[in-house]
C-alpha atoms as a PDB file:
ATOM      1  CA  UNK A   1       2.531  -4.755   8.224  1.00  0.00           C
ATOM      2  CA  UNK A   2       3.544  -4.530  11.615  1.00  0.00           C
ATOM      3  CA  UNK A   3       1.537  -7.283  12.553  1.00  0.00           C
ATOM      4  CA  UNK A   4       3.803  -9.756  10.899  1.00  0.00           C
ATOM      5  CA  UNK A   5       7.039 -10.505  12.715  1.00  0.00           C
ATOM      6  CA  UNK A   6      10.042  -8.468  11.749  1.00  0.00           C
ATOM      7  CA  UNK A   7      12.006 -11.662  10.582  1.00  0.00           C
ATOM      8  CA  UNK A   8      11.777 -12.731   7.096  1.00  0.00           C
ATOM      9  CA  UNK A   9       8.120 -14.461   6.640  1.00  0.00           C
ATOM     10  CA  UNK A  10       8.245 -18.032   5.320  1.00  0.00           C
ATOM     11  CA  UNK A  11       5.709 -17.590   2.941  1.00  0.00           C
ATOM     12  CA  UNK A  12       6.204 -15.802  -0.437  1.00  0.00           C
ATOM     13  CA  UNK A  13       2.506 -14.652  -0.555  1.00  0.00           C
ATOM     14  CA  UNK A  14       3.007 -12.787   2.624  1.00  0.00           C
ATOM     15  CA  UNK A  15       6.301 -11.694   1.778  1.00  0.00           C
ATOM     16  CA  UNK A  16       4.880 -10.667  -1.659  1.00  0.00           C
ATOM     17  CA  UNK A  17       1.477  -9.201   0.071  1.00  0.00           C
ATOM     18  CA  UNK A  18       3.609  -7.487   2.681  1.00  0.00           C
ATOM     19  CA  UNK A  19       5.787  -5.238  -0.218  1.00  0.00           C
ATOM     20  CA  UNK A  20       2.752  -4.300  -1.434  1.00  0.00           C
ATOM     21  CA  UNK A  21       1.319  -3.446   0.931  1.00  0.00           C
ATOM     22  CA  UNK A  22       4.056  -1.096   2.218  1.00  0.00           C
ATOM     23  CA  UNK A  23       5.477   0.102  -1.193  1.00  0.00           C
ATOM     24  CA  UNK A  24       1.571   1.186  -1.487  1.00  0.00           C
ATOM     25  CA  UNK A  25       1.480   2.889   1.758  1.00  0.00           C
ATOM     26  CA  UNK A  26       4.427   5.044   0.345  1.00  0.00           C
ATOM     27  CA  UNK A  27       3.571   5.609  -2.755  1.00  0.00           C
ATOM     28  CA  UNK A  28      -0.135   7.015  -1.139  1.00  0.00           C
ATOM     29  CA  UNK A  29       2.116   9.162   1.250  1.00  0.00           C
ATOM     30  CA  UNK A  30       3.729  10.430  -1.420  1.00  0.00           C
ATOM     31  CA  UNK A  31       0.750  11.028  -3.827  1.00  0.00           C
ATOM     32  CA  UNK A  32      -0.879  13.193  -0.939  1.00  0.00           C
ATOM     33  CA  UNK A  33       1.635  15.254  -0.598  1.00  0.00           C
ATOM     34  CA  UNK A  34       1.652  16.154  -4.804  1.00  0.00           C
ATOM     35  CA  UNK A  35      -1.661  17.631  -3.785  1.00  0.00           C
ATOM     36  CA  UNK A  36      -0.059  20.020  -1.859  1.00  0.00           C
ATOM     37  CA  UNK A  37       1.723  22.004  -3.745  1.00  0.00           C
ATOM     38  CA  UNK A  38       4.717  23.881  -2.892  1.00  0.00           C
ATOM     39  CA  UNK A  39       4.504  28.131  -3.264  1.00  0.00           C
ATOM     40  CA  UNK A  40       6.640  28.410  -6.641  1.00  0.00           C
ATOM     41  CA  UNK A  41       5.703  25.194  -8.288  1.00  0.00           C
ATOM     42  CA  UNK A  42       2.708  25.297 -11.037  1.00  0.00           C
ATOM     43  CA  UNK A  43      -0.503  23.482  -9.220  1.00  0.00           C
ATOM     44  CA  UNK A  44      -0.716  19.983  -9.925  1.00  0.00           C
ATOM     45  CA  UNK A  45      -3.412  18.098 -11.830  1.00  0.00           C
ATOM     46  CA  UNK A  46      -5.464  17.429  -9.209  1.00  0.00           C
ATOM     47  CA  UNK A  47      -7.220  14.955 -11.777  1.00  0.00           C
ATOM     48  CA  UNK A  48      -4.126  12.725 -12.086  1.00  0.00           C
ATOM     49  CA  UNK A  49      -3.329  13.013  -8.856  1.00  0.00           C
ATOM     50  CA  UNK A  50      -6.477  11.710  -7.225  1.00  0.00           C
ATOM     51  CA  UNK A  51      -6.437   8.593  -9.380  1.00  0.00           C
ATOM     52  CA  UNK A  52      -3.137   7.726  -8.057  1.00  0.00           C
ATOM     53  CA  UNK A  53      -4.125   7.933  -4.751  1.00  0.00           C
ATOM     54  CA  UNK A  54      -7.612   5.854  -5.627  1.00  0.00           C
ATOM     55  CA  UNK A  55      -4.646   3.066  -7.094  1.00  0.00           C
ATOM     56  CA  UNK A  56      -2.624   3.271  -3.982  1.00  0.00           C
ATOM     57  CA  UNK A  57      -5.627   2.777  -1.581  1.00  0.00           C
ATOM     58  CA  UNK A  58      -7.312   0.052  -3.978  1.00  0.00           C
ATOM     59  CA  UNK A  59      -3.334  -1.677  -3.659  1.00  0.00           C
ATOM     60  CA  UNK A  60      -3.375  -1.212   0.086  1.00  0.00           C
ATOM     61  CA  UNK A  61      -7.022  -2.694   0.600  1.00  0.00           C
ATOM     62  CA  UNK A  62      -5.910  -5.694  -2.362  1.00  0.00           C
ATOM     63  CA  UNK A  63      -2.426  -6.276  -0.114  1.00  0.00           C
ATOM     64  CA  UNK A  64      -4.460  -6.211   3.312  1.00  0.00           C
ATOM     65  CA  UNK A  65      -7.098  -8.850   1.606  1.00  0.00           C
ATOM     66  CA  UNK A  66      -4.489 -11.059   0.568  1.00  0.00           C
ATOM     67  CA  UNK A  67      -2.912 -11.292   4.016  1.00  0.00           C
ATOM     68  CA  UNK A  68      -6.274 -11.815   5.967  1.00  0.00           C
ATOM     69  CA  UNK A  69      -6.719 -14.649   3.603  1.00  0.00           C
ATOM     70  CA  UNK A  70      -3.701 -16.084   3.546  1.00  0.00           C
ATOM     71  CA  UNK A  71      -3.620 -15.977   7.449  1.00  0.00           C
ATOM     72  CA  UNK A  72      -6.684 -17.564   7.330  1.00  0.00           C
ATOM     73  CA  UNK A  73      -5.859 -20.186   5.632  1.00  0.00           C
ATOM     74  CA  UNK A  74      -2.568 -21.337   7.401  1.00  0.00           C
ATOM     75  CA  UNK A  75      -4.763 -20.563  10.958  1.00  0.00           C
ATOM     76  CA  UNK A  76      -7.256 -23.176   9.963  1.00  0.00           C
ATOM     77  CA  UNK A  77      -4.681 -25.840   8.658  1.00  0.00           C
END
């Protein structure tokens, strides 16, 4: 994301691409950390918890394609 400038993007697919992109990054920061569970708290289900974090990467990877493509395509126009 930090690749983009920090203005607004014109585009709506990058703008669009770029949320997800970070919102996923987040939510995959956040997921990680359920893993680790704190001393009092029951342990989590590991089960549930790794699927999230399979979503969150499979957003991140689906956010980054969009980008390269989009890029692409304005860079060759």
């Amino acid at each position: 994301a930090s690749v983009f400038p920090s203005q607004k993007p014109k585009s709506e697919l990058v703008r669009t691409s770029l949320r997800l992109l970070t919102s996923s990054a987040y939510r995959l920061q956040s997921e990680c950390r359920k893993a680790l569970p704190a001393e009092p708290s029951p342990a989590p289900d590991i089960q549930l918890v790794t699927q999230q974090v399979i979503q969150c990467a499979y957003d991140i990877a689906k956010a980054a394609k969009q980008l390269v493509t989009i890029t692409t395509k304005e860079n060759n126009n």
